[in-house]
C-alpha atoms as a PDB file:
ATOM      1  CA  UNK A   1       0.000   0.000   0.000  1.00  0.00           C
ATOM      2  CA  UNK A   2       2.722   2.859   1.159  1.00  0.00           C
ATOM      3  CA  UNK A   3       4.276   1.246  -2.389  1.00  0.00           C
ATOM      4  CA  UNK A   4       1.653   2.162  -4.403  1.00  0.00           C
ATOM      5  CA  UNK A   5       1.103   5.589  -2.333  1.00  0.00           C
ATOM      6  CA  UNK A   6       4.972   6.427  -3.343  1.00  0.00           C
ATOM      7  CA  UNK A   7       4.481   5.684  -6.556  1.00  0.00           C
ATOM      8  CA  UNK A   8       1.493   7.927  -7.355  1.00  0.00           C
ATOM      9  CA  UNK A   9       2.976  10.680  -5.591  1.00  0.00           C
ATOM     10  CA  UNK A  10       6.123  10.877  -8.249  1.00  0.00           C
ATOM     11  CA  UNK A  11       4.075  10.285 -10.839  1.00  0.00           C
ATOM     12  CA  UNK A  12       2.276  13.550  -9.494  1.00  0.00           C
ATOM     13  CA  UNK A  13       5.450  15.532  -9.180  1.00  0.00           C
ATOM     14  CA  UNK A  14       6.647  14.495 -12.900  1.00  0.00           C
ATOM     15  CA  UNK A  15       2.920  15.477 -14.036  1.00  0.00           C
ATOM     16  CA  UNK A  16       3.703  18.631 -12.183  1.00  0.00           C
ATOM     17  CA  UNK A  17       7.304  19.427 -13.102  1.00  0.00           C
ATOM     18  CA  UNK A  18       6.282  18.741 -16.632  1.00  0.00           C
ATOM     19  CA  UNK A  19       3.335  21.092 -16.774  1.00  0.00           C
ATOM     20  CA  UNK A  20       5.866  23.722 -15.030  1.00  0.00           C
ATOM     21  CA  UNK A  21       8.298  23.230 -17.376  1.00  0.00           C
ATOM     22  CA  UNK A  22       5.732  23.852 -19.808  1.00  0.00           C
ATOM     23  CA  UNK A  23       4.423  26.898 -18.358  1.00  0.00           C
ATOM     24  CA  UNK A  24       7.652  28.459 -18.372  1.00  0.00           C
ATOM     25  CA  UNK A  25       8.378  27.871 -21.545  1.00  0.00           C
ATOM     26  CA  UNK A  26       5.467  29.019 -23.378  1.00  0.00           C
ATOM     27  CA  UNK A  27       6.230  32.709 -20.582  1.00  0.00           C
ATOM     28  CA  UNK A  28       9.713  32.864 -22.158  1.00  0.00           C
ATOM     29  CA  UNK A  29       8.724  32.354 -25.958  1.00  0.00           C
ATOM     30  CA  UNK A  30       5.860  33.900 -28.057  1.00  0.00           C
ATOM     31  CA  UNK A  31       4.538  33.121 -31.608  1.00  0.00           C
ATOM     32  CA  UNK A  32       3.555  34.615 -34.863  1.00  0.00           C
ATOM     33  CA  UNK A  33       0.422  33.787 -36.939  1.00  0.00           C
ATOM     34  CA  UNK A  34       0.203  35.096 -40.538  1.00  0.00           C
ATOM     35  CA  UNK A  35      -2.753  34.919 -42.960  1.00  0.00           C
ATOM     36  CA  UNK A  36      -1.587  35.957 -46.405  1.00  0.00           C
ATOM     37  CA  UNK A  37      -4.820  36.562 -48.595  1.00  0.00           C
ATOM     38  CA  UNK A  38      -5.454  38.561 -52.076  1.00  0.00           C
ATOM     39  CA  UNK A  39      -8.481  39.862 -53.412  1.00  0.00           C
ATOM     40  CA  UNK A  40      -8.513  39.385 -56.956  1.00  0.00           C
ATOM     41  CA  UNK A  41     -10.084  41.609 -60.181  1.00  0.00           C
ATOM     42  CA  UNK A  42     -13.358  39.716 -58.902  1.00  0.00           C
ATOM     43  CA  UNK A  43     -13.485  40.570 -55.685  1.00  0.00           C
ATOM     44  CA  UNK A  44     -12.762  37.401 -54.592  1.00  0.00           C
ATOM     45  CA  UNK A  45     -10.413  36.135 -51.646  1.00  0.00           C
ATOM     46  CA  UNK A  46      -7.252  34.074 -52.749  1.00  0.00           C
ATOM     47  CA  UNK A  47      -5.468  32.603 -50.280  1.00  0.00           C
ATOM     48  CA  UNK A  48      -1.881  32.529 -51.215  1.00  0.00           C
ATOM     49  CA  UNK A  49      -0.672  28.672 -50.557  1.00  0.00           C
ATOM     50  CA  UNK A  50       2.485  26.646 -50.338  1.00  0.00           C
ATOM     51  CA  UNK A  51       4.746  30.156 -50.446  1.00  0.00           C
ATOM     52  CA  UNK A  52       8.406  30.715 -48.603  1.00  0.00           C
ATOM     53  CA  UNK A  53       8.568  33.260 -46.170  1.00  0.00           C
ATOM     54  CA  UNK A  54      11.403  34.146 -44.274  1.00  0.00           C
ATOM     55  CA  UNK A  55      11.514  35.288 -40.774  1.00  0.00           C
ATOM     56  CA  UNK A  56      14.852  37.529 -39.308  1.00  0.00           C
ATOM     57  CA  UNK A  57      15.870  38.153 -36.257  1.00  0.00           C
ATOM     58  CA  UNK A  58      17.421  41.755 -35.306  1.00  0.00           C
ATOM     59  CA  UNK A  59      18.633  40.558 -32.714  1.00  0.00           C
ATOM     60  CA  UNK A  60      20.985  37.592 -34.120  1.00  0.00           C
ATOM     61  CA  UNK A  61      20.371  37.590 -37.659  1.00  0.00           C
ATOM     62  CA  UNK A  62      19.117  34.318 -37.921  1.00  0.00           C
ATOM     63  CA  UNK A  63      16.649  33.197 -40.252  1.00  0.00           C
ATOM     64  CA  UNK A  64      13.791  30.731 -40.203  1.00  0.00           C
ATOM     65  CA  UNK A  65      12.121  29.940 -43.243  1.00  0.00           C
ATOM     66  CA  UNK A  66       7.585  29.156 -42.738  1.00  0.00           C
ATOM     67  CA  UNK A  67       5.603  27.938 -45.789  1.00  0.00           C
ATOM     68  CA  UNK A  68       1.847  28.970 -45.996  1.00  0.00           C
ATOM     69  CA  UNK A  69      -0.621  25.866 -46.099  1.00  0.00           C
ATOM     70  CA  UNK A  70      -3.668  25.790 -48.945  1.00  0.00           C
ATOM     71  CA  UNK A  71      -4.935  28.437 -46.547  1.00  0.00           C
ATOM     72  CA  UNK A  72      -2.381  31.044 -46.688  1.00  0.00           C
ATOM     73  CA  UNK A  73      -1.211  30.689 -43.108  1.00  0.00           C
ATOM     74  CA  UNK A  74       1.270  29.512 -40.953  1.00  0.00           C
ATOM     75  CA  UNK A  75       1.861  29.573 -37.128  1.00  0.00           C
ATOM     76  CA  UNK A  76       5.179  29.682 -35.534  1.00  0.00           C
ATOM     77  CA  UNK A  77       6.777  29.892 -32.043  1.00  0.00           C
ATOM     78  CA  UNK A  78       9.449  32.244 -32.006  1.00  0.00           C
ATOM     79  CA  UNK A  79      11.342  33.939 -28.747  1.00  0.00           C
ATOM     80  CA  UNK A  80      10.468  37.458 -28.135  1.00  0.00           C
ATOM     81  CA  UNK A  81      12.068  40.244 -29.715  1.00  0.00           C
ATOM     82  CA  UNK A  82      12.520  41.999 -33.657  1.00  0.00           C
ATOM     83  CA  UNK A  83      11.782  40.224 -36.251  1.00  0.00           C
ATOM     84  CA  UNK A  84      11.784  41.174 -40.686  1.00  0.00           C
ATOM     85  CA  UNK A  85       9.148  39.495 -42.326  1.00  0.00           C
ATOM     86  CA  UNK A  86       9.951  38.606 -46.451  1.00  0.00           C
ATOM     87  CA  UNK A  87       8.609  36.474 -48.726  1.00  0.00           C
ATOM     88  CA  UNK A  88      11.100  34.094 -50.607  1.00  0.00           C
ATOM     89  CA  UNK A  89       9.040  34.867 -54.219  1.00  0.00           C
ATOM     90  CA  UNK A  90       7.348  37.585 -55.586  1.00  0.00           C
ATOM     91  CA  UNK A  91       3.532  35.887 -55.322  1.00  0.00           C
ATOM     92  CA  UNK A  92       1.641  36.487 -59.249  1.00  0.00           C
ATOM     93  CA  UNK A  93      -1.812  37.211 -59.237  1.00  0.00           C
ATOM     94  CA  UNK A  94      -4.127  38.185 -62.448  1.00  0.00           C
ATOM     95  CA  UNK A  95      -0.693  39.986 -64.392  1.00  0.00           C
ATOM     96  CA  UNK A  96       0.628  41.647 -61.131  1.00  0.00           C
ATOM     97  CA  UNK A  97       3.200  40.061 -58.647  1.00  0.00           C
ATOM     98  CA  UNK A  98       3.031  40.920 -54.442  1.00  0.00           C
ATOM     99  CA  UNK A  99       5.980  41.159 -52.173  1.00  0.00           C
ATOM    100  CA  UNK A 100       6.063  41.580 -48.243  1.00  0.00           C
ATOM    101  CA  UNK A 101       8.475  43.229 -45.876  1.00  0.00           C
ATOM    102  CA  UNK A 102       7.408  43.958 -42.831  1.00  0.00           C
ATOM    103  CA  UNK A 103       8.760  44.439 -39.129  1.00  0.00           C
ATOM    104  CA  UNK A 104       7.126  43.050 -36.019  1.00  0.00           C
ATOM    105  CA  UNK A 105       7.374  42.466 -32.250  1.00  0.00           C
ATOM    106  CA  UNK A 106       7.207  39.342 -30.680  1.00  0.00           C
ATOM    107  CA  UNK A 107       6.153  39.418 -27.259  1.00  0.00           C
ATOM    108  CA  UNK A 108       6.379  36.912 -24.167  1.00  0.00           C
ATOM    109  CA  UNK A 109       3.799  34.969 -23.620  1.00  0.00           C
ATOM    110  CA  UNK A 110       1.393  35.957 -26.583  1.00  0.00           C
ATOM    111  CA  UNK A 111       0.235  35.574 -30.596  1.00  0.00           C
ATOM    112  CA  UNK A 112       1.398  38.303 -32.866  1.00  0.00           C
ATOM    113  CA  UNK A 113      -0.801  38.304 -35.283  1.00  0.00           C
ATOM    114  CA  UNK A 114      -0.331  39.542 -39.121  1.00  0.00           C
ATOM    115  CA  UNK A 115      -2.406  39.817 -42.036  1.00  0.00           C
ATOM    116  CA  UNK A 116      -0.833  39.929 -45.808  1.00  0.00           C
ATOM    117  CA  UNK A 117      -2.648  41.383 -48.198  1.00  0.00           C
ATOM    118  CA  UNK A 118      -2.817  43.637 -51.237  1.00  0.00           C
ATOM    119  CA  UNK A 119      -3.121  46.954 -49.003  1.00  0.00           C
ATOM    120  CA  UNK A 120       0.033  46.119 -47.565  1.00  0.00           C
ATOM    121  CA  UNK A 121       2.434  44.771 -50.346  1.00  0.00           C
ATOM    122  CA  UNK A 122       4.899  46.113 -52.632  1.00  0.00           C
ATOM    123  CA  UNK A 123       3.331  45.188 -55.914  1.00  0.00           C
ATOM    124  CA  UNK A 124       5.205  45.065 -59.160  1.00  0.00           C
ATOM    125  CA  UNK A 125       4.418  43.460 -62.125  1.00  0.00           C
ATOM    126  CA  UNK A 126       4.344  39.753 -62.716  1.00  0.00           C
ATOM    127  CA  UNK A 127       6.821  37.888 -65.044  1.00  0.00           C
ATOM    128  CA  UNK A 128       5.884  37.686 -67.986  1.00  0.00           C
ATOM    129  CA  UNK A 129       3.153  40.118 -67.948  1.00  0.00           C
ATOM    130  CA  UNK A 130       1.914  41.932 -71.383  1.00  0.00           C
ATOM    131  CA  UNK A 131      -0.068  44.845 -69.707  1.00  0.00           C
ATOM    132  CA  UNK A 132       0.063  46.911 -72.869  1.00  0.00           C
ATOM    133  CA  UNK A 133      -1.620  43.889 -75.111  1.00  0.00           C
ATOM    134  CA  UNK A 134      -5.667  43.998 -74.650  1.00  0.00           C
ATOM    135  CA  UNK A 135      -7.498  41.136 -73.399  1.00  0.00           C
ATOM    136  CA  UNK A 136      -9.561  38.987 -75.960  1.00  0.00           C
ATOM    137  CA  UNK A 137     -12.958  38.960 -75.225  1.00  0.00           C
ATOM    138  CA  UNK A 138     -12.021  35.388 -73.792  1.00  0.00           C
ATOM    139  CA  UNK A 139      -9.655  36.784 -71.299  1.00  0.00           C
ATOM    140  CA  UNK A 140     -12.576  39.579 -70.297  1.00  0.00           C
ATOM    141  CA  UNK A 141     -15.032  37.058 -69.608  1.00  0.00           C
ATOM    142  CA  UNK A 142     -12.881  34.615 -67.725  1.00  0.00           C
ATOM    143  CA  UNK A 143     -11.256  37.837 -65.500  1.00  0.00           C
ATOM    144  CA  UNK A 144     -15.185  39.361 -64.918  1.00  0.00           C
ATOM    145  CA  UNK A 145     -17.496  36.888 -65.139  1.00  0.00           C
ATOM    146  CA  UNK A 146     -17.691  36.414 -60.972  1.00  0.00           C
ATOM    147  CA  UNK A 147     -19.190  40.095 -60.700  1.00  0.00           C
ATOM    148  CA  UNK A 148     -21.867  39.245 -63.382  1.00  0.00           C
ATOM    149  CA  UNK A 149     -25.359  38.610 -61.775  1.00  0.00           C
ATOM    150  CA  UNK A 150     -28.724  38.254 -62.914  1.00  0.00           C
ATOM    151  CA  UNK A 151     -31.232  40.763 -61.311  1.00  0.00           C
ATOM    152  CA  UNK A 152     -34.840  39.592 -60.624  1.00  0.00           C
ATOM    153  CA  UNK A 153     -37.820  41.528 -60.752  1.00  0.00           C
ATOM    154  CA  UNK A 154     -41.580  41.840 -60.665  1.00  0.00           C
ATOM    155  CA  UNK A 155     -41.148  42.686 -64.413  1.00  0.00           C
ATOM    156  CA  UNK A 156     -38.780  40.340 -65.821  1.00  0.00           C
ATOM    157  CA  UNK A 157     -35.080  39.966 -65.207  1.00  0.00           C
ATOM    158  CA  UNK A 158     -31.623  41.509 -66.641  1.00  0.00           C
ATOM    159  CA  UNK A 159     -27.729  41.493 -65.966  1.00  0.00           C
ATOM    160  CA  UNK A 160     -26.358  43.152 -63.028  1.00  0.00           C
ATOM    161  CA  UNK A 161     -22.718  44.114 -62.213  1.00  0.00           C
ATOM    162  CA  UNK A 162     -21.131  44.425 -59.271  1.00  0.00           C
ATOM    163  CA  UNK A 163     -18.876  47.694 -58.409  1.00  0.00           C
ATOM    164  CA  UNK A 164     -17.267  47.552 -55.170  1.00  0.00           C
ATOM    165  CA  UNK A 165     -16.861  45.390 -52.090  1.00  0.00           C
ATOM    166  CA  UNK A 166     -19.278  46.625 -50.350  1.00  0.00           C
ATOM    167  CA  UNK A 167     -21.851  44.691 -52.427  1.00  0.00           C
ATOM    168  CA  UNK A 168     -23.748  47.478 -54.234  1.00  0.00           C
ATOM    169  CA  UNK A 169     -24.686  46.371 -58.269  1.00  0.00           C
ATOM    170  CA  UNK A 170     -25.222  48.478 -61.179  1.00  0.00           C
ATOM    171  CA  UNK A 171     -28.507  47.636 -63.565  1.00  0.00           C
ATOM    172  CA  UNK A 172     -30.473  49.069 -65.939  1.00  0.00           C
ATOM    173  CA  UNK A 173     -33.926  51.027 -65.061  1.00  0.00           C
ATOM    174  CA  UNK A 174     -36.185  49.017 -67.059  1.00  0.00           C
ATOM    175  CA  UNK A 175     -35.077  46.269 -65.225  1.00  0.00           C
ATOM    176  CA  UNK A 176     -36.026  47.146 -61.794  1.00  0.00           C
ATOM    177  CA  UNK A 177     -38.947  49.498 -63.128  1.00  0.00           C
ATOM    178  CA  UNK A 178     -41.478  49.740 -59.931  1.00  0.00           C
ATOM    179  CA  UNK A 179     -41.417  46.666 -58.561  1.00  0.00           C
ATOM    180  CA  UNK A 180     -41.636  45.898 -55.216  1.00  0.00           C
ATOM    181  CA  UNK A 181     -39.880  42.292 -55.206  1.00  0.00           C
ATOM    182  CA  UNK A 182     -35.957  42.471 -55.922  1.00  0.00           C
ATOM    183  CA  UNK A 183     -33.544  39.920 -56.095  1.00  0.00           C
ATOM    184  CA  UNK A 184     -30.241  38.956 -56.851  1.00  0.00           C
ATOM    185  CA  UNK A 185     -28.877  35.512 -58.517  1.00  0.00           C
ATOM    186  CA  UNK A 186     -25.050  35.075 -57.624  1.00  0.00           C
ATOM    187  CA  UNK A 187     -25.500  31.809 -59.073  1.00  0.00           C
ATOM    188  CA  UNK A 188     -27.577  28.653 -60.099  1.00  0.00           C
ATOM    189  CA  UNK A 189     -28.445  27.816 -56.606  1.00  0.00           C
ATOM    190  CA  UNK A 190     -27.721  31.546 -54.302  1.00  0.00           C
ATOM    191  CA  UNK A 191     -30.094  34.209 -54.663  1.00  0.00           C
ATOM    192  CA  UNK A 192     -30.228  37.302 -52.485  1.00  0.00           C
ATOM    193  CA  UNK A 193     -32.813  39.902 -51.625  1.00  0.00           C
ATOM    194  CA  UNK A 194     -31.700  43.469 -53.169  1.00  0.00           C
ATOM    195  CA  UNK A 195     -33.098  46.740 -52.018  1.00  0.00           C
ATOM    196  CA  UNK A 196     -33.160  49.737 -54.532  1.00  0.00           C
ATOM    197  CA  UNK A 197     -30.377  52.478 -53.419  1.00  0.00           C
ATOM    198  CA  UNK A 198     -30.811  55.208 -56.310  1.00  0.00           C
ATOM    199  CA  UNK A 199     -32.011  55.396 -59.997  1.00  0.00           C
ATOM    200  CA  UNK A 200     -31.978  57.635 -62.910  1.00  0.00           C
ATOM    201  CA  UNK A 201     -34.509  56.803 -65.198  1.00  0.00           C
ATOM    202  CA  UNK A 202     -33.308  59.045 -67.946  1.00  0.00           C
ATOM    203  CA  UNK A 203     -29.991  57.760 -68.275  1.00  0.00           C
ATOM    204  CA  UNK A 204     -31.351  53.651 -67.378  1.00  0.00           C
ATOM    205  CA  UNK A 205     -29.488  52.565 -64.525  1.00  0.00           C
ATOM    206  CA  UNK A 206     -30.234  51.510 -61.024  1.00  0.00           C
ATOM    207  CA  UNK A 207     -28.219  50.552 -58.380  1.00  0.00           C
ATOM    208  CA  UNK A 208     -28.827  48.086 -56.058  1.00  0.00           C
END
């Protein structure tokens, strides 16, 4: 019995020295999450996946390479202090190419947190790239055809177009008339209630 007693009391301690040693570990170190996300000509999210990023230390000028998963993130623990964030590669989006260098603090005992994006890249243009050459009607299509919508009303239905981020879609007059009922078909199987923002019924257009 006092066997079995010992026994279970060092198997305690170890449980506790273990979850100490833990403890003070995760006090003396801190971590960095990144979320590296585009929004393409669509309006769309891309997630920028399997991409080198290199992480620098002011203090010792070591370097730690991270790759992004499908997602566009990565999570790292890191000791506290200076750090450079780079990517290895420009990343190419749509004829345009995105680079990142940014400085950030890592603190004891907490997430840093950074998001990459197009507001806060360096962008240049992608390899390759014929900006001066105009797209083929093929190209326009494939490049707009997520901000292309079909517009329901009590009258009939038309094409609406979306303008900005914030959701609001351009149509023609006729199509929205005075109806009552509008609605918006993202696709074959989403369709969204619309409510009528301004019009000009001279020049035919509505917005939504």
């Amino acid at each position: 019995m006092r066997y079995a007693k010992a026994v279970i009391l060092i198997a305690a301690s170890w449980v506790l020295a273990c979850a100490a040693q833990e403890t003070s570990r995760q006090a003396e170190t801190g971590a960095l999450a990144v979320n590296a996300i585009l929004v393409g000509n669509d309006l769309s999210l891309k997630p920028v996946p399997r991409k080198r990023f290199r992480i620098s230390s002011d203090e010792d000028g070591s370097t730690i390479e991270m790759v992004t998963s499908f997602e566009g993130k990565f999570y790292v623990e890191l000791h506290p202090g200076e750090y450079l964030l780079s990517n290895a590669d420009p990343v190419e989006l749509e004829g345009r190419s995105y680079s990142w260098s940014m400085t950030l603090t890592v603190h004891p005992g907490s997430v840093t947190s950074l998001e990459l994006s197009n507001d806060n890249a360096v962008l240049g243009s992608a390899t390759g790239d014929r900006a001066s050459a105009p797209l083929t009607e093929t190209e326009l299509y494939n490049r707009y055809r997520g901000s292309v919508f079909k517009v329901l009303s009590e009258s009939g239905h038309g094409s609406g177009f979306l303008v900005d981020s914030a959701g609001l879609i351009v149509t023609n007059h006729h199509v929205v008339g005075q109806s009552e009922y509008l609605a918006v078909n993202v696709d074959e199987r989403s369709k969204y209630r619309a409510v009528l923002v301004a019009k000009d019924e001279v020049n035919d257009i509505a917005v939504l």
